[in-house]
C-alpha atoms as a PDB file:
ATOM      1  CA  UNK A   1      88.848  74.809 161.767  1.00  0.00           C
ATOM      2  CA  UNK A   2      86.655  77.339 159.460  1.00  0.00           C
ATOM      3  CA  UNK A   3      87.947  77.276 155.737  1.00  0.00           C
ATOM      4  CA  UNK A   4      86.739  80.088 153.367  1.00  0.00           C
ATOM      5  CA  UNK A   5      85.910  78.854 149.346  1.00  0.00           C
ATOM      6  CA  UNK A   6      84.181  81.304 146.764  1.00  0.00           C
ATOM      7  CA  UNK A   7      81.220  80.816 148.133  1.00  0.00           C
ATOM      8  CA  UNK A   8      81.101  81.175 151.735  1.00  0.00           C
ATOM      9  CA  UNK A   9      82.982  78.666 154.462  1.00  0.00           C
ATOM     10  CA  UNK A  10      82.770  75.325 155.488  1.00  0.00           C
ATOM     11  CA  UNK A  11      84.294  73.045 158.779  1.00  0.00           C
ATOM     12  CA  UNK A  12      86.159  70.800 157.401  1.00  0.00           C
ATOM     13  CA  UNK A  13      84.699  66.849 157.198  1.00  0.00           C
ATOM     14  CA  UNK A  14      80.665  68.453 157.630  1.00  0.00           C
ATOM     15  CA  UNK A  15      79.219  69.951 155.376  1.00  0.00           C
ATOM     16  CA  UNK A  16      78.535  74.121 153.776  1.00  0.00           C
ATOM     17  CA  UNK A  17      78.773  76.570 156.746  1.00  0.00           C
ATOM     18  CA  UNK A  18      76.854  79.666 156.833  1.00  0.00           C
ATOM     19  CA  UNK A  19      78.681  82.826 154.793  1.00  0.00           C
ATOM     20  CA  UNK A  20      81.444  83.955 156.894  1.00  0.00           C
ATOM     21  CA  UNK A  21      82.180  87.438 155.465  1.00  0.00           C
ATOM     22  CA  UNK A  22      82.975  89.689 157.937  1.00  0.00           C
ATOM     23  CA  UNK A  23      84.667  87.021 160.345  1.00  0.00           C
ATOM     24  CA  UNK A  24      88.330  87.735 159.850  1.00  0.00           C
ATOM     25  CA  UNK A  25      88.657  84.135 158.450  1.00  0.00           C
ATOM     26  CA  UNK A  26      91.902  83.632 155.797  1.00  0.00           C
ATOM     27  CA  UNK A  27      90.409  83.079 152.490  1.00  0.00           C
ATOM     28  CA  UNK A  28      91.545  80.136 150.837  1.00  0.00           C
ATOM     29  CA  UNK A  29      91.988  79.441 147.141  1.00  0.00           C
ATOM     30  CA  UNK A  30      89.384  78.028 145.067  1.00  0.00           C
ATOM     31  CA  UNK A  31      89.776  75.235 142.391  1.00  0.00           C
ATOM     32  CA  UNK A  32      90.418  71.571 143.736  1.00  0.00           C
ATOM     33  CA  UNK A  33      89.792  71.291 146.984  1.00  0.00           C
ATOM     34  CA  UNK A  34      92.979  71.243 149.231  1.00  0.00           C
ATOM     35  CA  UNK A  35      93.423  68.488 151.944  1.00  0.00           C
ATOM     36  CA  UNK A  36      92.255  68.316 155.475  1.00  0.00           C
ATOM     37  CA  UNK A  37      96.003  67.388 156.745  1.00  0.00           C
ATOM     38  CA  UNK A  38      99.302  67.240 155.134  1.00  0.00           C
ATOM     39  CA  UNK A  39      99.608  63.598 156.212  1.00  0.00           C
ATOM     40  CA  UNK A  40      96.451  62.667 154.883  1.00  0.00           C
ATOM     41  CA  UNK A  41      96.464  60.589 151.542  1.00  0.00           C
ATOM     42  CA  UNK A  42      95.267  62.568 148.055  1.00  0.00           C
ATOM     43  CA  UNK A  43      92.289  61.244 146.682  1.00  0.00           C
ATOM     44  CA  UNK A  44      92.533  58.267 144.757  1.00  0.00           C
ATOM     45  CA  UNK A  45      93.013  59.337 140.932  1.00  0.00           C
ATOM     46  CA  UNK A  46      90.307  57.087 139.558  1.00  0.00           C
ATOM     47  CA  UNK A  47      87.756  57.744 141.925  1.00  0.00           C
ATOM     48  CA  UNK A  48      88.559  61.969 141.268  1.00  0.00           C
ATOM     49  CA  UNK A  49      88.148  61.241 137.195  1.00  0.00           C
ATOM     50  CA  UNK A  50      84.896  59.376 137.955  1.00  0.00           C
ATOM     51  CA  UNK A  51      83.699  61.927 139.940  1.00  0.00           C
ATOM     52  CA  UNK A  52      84.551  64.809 136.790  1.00  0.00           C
ATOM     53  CA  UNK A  53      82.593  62.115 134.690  1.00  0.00           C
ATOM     54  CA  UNK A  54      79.790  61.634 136.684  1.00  0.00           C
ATOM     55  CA  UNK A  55      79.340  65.707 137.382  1.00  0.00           C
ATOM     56  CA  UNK A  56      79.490  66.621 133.826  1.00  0.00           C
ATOM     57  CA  UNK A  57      76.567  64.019 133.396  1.00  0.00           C
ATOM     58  CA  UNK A  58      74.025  65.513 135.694  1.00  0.00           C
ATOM     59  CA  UNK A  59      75.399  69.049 135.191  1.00  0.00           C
ATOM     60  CA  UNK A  60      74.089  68.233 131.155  1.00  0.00           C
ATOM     61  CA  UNK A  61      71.156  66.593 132.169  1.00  0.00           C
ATOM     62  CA  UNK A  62      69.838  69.433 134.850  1.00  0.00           C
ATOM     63  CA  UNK A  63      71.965  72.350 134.399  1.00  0.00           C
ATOM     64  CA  UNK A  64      74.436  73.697 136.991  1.00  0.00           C
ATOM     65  CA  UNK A  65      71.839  75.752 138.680  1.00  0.00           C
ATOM     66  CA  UNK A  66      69.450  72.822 139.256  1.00  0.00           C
ATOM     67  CA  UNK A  67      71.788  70.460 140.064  1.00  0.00           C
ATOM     68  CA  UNK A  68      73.124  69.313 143.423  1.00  0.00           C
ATOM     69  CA  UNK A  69      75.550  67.666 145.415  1.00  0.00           C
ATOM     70  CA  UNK A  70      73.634  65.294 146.465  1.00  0.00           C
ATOM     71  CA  UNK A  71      72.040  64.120 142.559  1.00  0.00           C
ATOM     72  CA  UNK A  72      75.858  63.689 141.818  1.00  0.00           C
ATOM     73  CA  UNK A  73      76.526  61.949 145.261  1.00  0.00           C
ATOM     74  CA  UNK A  74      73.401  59.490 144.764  1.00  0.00           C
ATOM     75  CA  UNK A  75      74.963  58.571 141.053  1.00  0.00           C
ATOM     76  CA  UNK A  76      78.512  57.994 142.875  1.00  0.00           C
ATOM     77  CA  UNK A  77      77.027  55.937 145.519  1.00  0.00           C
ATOM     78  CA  UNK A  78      78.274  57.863 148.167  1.00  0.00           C
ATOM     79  CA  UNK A  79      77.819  60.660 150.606  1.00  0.00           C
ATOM     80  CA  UNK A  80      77.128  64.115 150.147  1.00  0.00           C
ATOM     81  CA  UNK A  81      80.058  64.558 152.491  1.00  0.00           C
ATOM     82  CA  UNK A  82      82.566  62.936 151.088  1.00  0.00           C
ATOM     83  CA  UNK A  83      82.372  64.777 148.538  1.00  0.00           C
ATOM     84  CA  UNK A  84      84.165  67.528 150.602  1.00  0.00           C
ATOM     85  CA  UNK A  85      87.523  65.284 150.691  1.00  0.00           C
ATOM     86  CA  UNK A  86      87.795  65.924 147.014  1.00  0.00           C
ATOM     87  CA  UNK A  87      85.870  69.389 146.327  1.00  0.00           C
ATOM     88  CA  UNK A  88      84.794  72.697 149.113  1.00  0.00           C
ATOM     89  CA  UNK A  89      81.758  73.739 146.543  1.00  0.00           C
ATOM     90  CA  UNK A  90      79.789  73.449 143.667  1.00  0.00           C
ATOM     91  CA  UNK A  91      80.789  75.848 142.013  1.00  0.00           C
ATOM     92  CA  UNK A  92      84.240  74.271 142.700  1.00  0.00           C
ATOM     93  CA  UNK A  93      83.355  70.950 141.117  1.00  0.00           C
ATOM     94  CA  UNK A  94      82.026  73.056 137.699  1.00  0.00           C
ATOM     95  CA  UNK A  95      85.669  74.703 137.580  1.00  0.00           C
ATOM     96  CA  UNK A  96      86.845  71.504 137.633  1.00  0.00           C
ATOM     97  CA  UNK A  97      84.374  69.932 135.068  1.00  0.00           C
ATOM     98  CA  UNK A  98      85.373  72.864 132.545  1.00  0.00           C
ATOM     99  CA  UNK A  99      88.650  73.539 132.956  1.00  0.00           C
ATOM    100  CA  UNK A 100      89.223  69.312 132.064  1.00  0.00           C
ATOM    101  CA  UNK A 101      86.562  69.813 129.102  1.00  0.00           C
ATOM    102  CA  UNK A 102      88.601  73.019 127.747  1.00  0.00           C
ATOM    103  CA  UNK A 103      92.048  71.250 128.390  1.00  0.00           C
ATOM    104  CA  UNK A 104      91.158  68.489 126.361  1.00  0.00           C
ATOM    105  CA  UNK A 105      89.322  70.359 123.360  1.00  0.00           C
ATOM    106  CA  UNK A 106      92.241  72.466 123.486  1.00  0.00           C
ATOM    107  CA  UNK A 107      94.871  69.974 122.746  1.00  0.00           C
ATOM    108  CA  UNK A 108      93.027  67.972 120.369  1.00  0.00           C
ATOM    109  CA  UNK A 109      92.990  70.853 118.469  1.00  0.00           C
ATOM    110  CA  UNK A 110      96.486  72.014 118.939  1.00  0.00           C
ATOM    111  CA  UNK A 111      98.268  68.694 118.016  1.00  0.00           C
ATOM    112  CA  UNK A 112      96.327  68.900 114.551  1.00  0.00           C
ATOM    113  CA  UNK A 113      97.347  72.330 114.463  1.00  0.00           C
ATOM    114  CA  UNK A 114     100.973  70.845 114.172  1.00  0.00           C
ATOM    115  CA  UNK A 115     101.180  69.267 111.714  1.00  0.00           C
ATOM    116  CA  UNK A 116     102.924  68.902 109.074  1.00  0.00           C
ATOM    117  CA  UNK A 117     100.873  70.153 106.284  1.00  0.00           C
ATOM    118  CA  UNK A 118     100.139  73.631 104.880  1.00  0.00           C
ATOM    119  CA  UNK A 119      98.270  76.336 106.846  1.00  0.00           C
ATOM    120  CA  UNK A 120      95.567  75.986 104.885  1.00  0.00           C
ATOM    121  CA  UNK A 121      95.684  72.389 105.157  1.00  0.00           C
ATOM    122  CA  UNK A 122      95.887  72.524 109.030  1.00  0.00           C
ATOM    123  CA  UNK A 123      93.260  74.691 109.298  1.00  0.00           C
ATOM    124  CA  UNK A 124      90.629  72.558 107.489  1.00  0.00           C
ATOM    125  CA  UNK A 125      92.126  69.985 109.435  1.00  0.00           C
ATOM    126  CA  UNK A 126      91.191  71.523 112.657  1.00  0.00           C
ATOM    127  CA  UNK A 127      87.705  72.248 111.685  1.00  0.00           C
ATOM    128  CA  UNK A 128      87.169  68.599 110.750  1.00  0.00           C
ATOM    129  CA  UNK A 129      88.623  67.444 114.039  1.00  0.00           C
ATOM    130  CA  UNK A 130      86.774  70.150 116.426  1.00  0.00           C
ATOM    131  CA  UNK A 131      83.623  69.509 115.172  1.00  0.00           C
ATOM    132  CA  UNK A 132      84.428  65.371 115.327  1.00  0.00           C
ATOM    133  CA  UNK A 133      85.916  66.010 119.272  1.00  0.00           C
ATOM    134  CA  UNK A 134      82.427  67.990 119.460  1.00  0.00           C
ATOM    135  CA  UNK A 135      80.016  65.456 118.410  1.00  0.00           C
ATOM    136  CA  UNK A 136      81.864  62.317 120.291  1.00  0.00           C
ATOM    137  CA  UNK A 137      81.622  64.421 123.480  1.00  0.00           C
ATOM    138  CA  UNK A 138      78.230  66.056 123.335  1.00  0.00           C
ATOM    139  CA  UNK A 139      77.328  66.603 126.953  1.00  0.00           C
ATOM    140  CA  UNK A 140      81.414  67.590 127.722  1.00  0.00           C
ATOM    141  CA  UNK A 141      80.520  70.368 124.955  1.00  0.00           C
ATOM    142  CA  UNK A 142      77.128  71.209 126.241  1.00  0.00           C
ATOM    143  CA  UNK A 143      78.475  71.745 129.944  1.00  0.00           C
ATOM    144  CA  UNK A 144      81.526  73.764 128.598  1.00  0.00           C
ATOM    145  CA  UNK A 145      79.095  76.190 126.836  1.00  0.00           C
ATOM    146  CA  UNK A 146      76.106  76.404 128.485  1.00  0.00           C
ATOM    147  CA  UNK A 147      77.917  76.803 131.955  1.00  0.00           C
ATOM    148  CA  UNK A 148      81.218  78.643 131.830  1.00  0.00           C
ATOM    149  CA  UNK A 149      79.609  81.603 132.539  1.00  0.00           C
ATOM    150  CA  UNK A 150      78.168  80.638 135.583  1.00  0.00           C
ATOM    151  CA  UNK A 151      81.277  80.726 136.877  1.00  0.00           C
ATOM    152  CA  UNK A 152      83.622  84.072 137.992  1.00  0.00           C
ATOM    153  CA  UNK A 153      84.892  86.062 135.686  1.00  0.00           C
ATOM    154  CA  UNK A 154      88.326  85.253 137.103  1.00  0.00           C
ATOM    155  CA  UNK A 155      87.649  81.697 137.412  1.00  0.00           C
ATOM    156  CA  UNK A 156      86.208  82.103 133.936  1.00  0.00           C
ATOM    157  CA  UNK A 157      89.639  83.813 132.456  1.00  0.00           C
ATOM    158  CA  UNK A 158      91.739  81.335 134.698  1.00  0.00           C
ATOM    159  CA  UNK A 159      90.827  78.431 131.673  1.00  0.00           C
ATOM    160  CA  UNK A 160      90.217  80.141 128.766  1.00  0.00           C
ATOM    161  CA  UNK A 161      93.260  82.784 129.293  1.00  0.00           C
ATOM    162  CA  UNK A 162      93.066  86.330 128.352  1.00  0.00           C
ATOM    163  CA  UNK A 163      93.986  85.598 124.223  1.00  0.00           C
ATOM    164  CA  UNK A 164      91.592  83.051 124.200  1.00  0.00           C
ATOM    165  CA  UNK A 165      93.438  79.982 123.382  1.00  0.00           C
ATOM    166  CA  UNK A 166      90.935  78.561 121.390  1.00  0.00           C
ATOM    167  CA  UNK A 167      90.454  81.362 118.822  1.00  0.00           C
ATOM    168  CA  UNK A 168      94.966  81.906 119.042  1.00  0.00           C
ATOM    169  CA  UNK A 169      94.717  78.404 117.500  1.00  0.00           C
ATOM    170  CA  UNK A 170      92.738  79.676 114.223  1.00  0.00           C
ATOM    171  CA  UNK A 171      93.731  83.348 114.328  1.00  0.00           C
ATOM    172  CA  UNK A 172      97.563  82.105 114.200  1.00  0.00           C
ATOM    173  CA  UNK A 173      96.506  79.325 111.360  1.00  0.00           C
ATOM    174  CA  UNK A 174      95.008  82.386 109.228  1.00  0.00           C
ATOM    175  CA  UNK A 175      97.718  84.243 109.341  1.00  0.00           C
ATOM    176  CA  UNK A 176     100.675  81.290 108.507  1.00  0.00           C
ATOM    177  CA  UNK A 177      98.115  81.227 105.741  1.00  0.00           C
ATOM    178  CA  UNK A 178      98.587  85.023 104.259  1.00  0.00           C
ATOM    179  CA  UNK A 179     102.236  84.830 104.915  1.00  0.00           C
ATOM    180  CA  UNK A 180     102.273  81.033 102.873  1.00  0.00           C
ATOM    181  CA  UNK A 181     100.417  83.430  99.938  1.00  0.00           C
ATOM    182  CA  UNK A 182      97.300  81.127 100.544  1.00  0.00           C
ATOM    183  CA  UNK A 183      95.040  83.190 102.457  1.00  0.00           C
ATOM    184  CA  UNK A 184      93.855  86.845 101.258  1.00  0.00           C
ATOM    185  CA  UNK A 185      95.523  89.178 102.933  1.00  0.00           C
ATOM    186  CA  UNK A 186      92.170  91.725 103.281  1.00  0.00           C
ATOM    187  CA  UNK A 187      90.647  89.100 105.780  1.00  0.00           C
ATOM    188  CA  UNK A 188      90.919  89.905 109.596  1.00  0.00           C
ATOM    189  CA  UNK A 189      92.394  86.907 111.267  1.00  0.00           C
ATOM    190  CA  UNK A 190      90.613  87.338 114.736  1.00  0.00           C
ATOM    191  CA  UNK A 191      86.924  87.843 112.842  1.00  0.00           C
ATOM    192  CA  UNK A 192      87.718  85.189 110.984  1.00  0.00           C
ATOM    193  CA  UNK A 193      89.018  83.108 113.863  1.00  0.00           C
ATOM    194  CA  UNK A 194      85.636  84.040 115.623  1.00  0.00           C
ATOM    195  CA  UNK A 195      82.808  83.605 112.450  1.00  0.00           C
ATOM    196  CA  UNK A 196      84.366  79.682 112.082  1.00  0.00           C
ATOM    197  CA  UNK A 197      84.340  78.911 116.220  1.00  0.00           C
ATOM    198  CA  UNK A 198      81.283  80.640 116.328  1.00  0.00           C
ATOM    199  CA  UNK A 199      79.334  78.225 113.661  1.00  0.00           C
ATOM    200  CA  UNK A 200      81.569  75.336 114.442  1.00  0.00           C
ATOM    201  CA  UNK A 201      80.652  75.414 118.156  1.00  0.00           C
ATOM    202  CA  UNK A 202      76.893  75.639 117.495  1.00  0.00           C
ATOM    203  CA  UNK A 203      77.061  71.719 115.594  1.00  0.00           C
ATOM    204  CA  UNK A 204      76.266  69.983 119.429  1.00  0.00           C
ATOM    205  CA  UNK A 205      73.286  71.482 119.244  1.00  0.00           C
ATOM    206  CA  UNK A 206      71.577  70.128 116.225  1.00  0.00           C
ATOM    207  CA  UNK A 207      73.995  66.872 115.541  1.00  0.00           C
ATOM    208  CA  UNK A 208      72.384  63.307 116.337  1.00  0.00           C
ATOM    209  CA  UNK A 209      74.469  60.393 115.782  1.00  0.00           C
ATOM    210  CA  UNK A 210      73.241  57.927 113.636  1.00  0.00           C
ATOM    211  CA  UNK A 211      71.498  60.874 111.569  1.00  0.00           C
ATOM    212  CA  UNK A 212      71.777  62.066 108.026  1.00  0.00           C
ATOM    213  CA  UNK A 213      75.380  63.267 108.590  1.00  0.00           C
ATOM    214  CA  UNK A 214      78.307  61.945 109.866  1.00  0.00           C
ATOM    215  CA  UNK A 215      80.157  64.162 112.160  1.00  0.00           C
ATOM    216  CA  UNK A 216      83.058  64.003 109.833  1.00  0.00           C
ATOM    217  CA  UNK A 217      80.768  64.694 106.744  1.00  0.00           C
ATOM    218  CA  UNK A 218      79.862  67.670 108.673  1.00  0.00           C
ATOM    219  CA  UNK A 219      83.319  69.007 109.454  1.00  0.00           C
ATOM    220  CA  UNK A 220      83.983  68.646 105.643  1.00  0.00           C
ATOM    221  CA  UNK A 221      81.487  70.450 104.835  1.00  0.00           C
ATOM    222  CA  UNK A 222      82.444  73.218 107.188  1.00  0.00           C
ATOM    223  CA  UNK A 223      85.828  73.074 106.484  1.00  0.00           C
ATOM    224  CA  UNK A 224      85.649  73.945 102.603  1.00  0.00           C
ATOM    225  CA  UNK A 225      83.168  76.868 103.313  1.00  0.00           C
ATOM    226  CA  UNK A 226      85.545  78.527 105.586  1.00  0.00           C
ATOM    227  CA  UNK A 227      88.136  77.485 102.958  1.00  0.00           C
ATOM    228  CA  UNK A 228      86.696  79.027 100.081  1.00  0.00           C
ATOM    229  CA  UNK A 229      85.685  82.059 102.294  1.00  0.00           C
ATOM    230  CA  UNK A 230      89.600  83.012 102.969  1.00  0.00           C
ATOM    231  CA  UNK A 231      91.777  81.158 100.286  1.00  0.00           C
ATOM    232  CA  UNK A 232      93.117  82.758  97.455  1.00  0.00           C
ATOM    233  CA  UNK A 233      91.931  81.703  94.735  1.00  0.00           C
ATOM    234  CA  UNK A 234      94.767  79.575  93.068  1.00  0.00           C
ATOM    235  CA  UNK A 235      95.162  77.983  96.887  1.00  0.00           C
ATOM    236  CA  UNK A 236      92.111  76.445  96.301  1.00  0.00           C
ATOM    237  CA  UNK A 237      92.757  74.662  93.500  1.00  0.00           C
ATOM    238  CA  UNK A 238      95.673  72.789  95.245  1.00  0.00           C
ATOM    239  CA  UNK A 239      93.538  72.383  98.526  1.00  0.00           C
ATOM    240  CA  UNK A 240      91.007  70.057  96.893  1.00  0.00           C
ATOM    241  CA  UNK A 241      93.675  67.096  96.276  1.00  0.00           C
ATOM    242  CA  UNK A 242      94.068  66.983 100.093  1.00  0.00           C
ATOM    243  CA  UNK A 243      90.426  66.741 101.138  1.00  0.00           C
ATOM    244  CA  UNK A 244      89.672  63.195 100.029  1.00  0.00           C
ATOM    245  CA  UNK A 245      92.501  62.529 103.172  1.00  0.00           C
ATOM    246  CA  UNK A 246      91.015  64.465 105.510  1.00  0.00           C
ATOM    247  CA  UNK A 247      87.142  63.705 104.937  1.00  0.00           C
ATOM    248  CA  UNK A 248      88.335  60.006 105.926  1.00  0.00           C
ATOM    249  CA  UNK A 249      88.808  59.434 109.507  1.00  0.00           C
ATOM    250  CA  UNK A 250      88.095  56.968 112.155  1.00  0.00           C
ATOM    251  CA  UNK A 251      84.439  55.428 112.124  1.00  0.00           C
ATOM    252  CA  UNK A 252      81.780  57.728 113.993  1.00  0.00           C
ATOM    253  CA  UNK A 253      78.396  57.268 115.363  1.00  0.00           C
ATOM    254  CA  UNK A 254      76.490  56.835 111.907  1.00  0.00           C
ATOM    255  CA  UNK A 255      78.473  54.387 110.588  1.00  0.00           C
ATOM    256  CA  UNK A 256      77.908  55.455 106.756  1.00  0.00           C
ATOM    257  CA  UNK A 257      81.260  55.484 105.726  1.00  0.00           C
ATOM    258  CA  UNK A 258      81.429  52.193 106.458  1.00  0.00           C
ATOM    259  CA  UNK A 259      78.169  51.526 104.535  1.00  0.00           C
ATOM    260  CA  UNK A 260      79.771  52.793 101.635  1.00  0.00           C
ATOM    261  CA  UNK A 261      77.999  56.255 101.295  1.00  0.00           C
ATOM    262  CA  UNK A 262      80.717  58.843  99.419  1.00  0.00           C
ATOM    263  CA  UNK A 263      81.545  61.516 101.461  1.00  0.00           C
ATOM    264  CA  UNK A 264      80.973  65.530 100.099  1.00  0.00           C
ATOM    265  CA  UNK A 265      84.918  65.891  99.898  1.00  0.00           C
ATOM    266  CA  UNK A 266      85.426  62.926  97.907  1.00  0.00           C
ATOM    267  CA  UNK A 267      82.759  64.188  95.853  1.00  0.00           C
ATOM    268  CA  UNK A 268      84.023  68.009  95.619  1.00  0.00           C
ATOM    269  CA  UNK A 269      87.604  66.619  94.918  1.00  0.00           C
ATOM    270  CA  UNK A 270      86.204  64.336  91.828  1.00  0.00           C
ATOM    271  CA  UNK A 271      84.390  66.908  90.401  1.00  0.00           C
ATOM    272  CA  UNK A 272      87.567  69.518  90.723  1.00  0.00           C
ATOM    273  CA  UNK A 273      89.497  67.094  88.760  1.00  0.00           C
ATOM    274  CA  UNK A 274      87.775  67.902  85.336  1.00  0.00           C
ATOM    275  CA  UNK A 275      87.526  71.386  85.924  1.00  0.00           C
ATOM    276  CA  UNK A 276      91.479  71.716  86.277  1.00  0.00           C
ATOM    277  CA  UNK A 277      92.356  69.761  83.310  1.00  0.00           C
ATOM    278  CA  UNK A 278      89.845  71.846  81.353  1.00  0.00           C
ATOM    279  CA  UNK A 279      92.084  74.776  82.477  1.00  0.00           C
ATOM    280  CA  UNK A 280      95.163  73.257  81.942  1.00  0.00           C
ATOM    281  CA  UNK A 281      93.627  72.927  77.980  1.00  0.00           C
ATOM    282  CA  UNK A 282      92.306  76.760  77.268  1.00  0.00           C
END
């Protein structure tokens, strides 16, 4: 039996058949490959996650176009066709690799999105966190944004959705912020939503753990320049006794928290001390 993907048709248990088009063959739909039988027995869960690992590994070490099904089957130890139980295509796999990368970027941000804190807060809370989630999964990242567009636009608006989900997340934080009073009300939420994701998503490519920086140093940093690019400006007077909090997170690759190194909030938030009590006096 023939079975149409996105990119041409295969018989089932073999291997890629020639393109079809034109052979009055159903099409079937793409994403994870559906099974040869309906009594046959789903793909063992671990195997399928170590398979997602294992792609997104040689898809950031060659890049989707020079990678194969057969570099990822040699890492599995297994073969190229049994691959076919669990995917019908490449390009099939790479969905798969993304839409997990995007799924779980997504909700990291989302839950600190949530919480319980200001918008403002929140929001430098979510830059902190993004760029963290960024820099402890460097080659999930790379994939994600190197590759998404190597894949159909529909397949391409099937995981990011058409708002954008990612840039919703900010957008909506900015403007909870303008109607808390803490964000100007002359900024555009969706360019601002876009300036921080676009130099917040550009980290991966120049972080190196164990550097100068600590990916949490780095989100800190990030965090009060957007801050102090859209706060009002008596917001940001209150913001600074929260950033001490934030800048201290779970230990990262450098290790120089731990070593004892101050971080730039804890420094920014000392030195705003002063300055409000010599406010408070004139």
């Amino acid at each position: 039996m023939l079975r149409v993907t996105g990119a041409g048709c295969w018989r089932a248990g073999t291997k890629q058949a020639d393109d079809c088009k034109g052979r009055g063959v159903m099409r079937q739909p793409t994403g994870r490959a559906q099974r040869r039988g309906g009594g046959e027995r789903k793909p063992r869960e671990e195997r399928w996650s170590e398979l997602i690992e294992v792609a997104t590994d040689v898809f950031y070490e060659k890049g989707y176009e020079a990678a194969s099904l057969q570099d990822i089957a040699d890492r599995l130890g297994m073969l190229k066709g049994s691959l076919y139980y669990y995917i019908q295509s490449k390009e099939d796999l790479l969905y798969d690799v993304i839409h997990s990368v995007h799924a779980e970027g997504l909700a990291n941000i989302e839950a600190l999105a949530a919480g319980e804190d200001d918008a403002l807060q929140r929001l430098r809370s979510v830059i902190i966190g993004h760029i963290d989630h960024e820099c402890r999964n460097m080659a999930k990242t790379a994939v994600f944004l190197h590759e998404l567009q190597a894949l159909a636009p529909e397949r391409q608006a099937e995981i990011i959705g058409d708002e954008h989900a990612y840039r919703r997340v900010f957008s909506d934080l900015i403007q909870a912020g303008q109607a808390e009073g803490l964000i100007r009300a002359d900024v555009s939420p969706k360019l601002a939503a876009l300036g921080i994701l676009g130099s917040v998503n550009w980290v991966y490519r120049w972080f190196r753990p164990g550097g100068e920086f600590t990916a949490r140093e780095i989100g800190a940093q990030f965090a009060d320049l957007a801050v102090r690019g859209l706060a009002e400006s008596a917001a940001l007077a209150r913001s600074a006794e929260g950033q001490e909090k934030l800048a201290e997170g779970p230990g990262d690759e450098s290790g120089a928290v731990a070593a004892g190194r101050k971080s730039p909030a804890k420094t920014r938030a000392a030195a705003a001390k002063p300055a409000r009590r010599r406010a408070k006096t004139a």
